[in-house]
Protein backbone atom coordinates (compact mmCIF):
# COMPACT_ATOMS: atom_id res chain seq x y z
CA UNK A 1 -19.19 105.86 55.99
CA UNK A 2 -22.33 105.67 58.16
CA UNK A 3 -23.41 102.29 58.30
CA UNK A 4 -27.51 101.91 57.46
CA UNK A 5 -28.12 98.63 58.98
CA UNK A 6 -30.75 100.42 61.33
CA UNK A 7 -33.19 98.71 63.52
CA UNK A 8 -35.96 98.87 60.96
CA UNK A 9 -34.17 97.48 58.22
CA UNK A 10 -32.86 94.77 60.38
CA UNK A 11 -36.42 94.40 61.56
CA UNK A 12 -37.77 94.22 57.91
CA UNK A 13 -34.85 91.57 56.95
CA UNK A 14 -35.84 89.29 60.14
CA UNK A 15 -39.86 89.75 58.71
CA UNK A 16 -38.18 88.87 55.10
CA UNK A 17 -36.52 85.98 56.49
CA UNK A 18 -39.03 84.17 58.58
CA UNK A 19 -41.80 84.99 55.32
CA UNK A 20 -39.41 83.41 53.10
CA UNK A 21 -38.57 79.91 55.40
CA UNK A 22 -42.77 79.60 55.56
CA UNK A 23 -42.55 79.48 52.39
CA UNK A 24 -39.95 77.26 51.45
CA UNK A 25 -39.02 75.44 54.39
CA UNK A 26 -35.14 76.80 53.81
CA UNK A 27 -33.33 79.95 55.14
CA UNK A 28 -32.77 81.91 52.04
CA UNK A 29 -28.79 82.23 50.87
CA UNK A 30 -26.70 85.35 51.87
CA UNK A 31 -26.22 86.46 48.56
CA UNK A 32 -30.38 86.76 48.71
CA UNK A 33 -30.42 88.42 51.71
CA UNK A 34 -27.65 91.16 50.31
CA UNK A 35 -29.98 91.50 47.29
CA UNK A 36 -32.84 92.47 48.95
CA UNK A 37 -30.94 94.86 51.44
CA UNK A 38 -30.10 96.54 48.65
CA UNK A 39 -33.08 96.67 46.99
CA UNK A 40 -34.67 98.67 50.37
CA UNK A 41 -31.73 100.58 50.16
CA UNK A 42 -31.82 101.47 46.19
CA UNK A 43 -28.27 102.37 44.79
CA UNK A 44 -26.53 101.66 47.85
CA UNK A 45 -24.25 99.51 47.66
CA UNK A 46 -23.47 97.31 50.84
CA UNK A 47 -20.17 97.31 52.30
CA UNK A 48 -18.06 94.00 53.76
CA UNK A 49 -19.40 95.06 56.77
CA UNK A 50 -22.37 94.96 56.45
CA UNK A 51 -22.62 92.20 54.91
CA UNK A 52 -21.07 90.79 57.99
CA UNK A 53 -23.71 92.18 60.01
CA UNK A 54 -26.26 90.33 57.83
CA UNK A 55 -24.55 87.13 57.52
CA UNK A 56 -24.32 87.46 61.73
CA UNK A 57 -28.20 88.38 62.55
């Protein structure tokens, strides 16, 4: 399986991230940063490693 953590959607997760702690004051969860992955992604459904690519950026 290819993996499509690319650049730009690590890019738009780091833009996600730092919007959301400017907001809040928190880092949001991993389980909310899965969820919106896979909302850019649509129907794709993340696999463990990606999720351990997210959980290590």
């Amino acid at each position: 399986m290819v993996n499509l953590l690319t650049t730009k959607l690590t890019f738009d997760l780091a833009d996600w991230i730092r919007d959301w702690f400017k907001c809040g004051d928190k880092n949001p969860s991993i389980d909310e940063c899965v969820k919106f992955v896979e909302r850019l992604l649509e129907d794709y459904k993340l696999s463990d490693s990606d999720k351990r690519i997210i959980e290590s950026e």
